[in-house]
Protein backbone atom coordinates (compact mmCIF):
# COMPACT_ATOMS: atom_id res chain seq x y z
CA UNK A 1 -10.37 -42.74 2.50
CA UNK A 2 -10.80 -42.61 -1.25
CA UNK A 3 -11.95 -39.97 -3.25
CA UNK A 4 -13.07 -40.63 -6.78
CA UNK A 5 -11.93 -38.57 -9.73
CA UNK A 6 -14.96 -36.82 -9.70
CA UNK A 7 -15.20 -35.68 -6.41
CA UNK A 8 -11.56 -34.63 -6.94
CA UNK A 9 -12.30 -32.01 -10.06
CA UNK A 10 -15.12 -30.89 -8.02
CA UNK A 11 -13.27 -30.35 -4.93
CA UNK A 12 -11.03 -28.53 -6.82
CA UNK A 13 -13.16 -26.39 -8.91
CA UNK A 14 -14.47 -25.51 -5.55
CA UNK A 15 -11.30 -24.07 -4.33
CA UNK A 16 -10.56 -22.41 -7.88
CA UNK A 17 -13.65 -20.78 -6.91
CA UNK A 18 -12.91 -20.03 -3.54
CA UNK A 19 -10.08 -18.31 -4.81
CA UNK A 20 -11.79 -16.22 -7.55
CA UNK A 21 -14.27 -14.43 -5.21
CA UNK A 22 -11.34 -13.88 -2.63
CA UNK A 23 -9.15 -11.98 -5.78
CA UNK A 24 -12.51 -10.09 -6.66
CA UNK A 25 -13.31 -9.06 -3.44
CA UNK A 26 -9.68 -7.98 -2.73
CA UNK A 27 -9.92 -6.16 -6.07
CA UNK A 28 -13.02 -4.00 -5.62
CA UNK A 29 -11.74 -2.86 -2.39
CA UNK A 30 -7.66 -2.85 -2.22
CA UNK A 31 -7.80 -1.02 -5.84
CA UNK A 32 -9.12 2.02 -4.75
CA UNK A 33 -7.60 2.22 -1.51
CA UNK A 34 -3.89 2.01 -3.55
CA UNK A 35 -4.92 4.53 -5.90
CA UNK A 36 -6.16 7.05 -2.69
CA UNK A 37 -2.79 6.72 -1.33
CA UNK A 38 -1.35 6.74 -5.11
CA UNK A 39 -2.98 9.98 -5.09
CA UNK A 40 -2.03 11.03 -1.70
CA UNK A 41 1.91 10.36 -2.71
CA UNK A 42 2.17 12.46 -5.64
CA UNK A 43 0.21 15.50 -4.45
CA UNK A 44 2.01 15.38 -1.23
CA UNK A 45 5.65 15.40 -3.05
CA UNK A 46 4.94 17.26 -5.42
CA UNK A 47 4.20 19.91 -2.51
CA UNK A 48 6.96 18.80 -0.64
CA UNK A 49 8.87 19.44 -4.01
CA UNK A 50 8.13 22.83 -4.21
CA UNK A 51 6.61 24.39 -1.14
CA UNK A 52 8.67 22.26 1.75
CA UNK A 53 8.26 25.07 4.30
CA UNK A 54 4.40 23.54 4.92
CA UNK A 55 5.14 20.09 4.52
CA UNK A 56 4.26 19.28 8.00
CA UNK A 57 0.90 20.75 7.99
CA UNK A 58 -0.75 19.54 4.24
CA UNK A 59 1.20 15.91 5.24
CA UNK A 60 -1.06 15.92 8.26
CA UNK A 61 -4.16 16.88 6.22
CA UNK A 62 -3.66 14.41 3.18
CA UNK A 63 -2.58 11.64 6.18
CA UNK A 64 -5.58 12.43 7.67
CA UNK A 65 -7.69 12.45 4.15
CA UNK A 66 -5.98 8.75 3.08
CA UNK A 67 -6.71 7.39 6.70
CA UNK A 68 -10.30 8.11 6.93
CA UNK A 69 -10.85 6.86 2.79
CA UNK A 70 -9.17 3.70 3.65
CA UNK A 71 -11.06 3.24 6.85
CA UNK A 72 -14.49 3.65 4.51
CA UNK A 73 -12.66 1.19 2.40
CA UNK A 74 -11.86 -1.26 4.88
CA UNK A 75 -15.11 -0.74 6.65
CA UNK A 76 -17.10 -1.55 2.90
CA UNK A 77 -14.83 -4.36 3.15
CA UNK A 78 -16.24 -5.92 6.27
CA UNK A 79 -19.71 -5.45 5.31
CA UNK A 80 -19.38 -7.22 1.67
CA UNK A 81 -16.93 -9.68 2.50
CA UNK A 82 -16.04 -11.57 5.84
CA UNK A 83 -12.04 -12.42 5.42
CA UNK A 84 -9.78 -14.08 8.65
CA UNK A 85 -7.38 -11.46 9.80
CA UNK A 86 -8.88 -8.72 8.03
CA UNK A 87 -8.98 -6.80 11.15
CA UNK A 88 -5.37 -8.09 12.09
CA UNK A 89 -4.20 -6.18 8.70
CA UNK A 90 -5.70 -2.83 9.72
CA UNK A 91 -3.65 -3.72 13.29
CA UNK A 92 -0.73 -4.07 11.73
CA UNK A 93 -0.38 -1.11 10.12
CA UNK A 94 -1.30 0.66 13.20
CA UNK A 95 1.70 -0.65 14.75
CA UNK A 96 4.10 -0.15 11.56
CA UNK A 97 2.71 3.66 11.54
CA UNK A 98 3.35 3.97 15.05
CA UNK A 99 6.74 2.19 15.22
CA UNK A 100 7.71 4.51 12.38
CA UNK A 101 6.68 7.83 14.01
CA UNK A 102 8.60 6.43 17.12
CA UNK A 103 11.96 5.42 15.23
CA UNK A 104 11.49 8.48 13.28
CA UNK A 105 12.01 10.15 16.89
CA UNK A 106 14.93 7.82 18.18
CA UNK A 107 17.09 8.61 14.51
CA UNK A 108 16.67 12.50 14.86
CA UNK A 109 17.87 14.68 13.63
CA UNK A 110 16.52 13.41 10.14
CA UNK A 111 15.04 15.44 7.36
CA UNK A 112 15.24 16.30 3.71
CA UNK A 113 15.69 13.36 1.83
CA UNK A 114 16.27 10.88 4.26
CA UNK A 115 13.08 11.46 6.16
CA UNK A 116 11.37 10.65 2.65
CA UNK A 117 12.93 8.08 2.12
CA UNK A 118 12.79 6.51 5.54
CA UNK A 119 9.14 7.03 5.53
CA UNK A 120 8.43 5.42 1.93
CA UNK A 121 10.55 2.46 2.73
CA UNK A 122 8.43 2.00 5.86
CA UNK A 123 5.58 2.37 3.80
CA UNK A 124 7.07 -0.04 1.50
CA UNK A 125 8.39 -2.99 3.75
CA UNK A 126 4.03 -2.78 5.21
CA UNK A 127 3.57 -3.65 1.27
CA UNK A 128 5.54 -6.27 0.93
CA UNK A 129 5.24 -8.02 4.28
CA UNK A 130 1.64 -7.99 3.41
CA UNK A 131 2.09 -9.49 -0.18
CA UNK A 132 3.45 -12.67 1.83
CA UNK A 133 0.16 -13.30 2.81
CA UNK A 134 -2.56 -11.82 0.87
CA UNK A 135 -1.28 -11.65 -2.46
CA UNK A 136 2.27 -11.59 -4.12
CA UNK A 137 1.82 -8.62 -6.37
CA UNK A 138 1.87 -6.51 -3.07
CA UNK A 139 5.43 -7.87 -2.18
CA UNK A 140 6.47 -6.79 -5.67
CA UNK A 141 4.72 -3.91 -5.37
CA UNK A 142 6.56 -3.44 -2.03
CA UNK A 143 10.24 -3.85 -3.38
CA UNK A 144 9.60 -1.94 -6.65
CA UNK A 145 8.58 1.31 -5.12
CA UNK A 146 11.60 0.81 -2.46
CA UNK A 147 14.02 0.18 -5.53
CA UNK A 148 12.38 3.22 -7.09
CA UNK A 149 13.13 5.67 -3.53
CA UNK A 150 16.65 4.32 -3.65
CA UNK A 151 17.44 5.41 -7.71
CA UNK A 152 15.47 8.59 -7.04
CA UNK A 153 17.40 8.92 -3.38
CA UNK A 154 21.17 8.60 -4.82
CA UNK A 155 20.58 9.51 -8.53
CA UNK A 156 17.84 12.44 -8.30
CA UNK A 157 18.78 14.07 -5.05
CA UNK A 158 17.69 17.60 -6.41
CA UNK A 159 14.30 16.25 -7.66
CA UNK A 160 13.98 13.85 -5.23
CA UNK A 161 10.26 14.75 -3.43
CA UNK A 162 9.00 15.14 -7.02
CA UNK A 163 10.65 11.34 -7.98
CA UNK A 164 8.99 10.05 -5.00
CA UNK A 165 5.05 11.47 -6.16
CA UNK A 166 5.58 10.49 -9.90
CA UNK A 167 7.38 6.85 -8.84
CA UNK A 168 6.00 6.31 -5.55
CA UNK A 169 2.30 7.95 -6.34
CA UNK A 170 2.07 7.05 -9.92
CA UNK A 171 3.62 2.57 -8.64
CA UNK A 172 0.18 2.84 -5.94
CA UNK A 173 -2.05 4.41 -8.36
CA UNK A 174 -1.59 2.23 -11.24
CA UNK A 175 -1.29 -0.61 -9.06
CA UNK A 176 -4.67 0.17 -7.70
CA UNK A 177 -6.13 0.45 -11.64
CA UNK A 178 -4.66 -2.70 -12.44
CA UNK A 179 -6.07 -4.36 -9.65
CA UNK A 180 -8.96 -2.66 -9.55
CA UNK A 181 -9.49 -3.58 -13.17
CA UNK A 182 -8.18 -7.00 -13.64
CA UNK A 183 -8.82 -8.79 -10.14
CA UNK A 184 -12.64 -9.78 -11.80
């Protein structure tokens, strides 16, 4: 089969195209949903920072909050734009909050710092497995926020909660602006 130069550049500018909408879609809708849990990260350090007898009980609540705003998201998502696997994503974190409740169980006794941590890094490795597939700037995203809980976790032990909303919060949130912003 041959395919003239033409058709070529056309096919092509096809794809490019393609792969614009995809990026702008993606942008309008994973933007705000990492700046919600941007959000979600520094108030609920900062609390855990400096009232950590309630942790369990406003973590539940802003969980709760970021769940049900991503769901809108997600949900917008489906009705604007039709992506494979989109519903495979939302799956997957099902199972990586679920496995992480569960090993959070099987490694008790675990709190303080180390139950921060462990949870961000979860968190974390969910970003950057899903970078290898929908876009790279969530892998980075992924391992720079995980670098970030491991300075804060050996270097910042007494301010550590507080590291982990500015770092951790502020990585999502302006990752979510950027994208939000620039993925046009």
């Amino acid at each position: 089969m041959n395919i003239s130069k033409q058709e070529a550049q056309e096919s092509l500018a096809e794809i490019d195209s393609a792969i614009s909408q995809t990026r702008k879609a993606m942008g309008r809708h994973l933007g705000p949903i990492l700046m919600l849990w941007g959000v979600i990260w520094a108030i609920g350090y900062s609390l855990t920072q400096f009232i950590p007898r309630d942790g369990l009980a406003y973590w539940l609540v802003l969980d709760g909050l970021g769940f049900l705003g991503t769901w809108l998201c997600v949900k917008k998502v489906r009705n604007n734009f039709r992506r494979p696997g989109l519903g495979r994503v939302a799956v997957a974190w099902v199972i990586l909050f679920g496995y992480m409740i569960l090993w959070g169980f099987l490694v008790s006794p675990i709190g303080g710092h180390s139950q921060i941590a462990f949870f961000s890094t979860v968190c974390m490795c969910g970003y950057a497995i899903m970078g290898l597939w929908m876009s790279r700037f969530l892998l980075w995203l992924g391992l720079s926020v995980t670098a970030l809980t491991l300075v804060g976790f050996y270097f910042f032990s007494g301010w550590f909660a507080l590291w982990m909303g500015i770092t951790g919060g502020g990585a999502l949130f302006l990752s979510g602006f950027y994208i939000h912003k620039t993925w046009k």
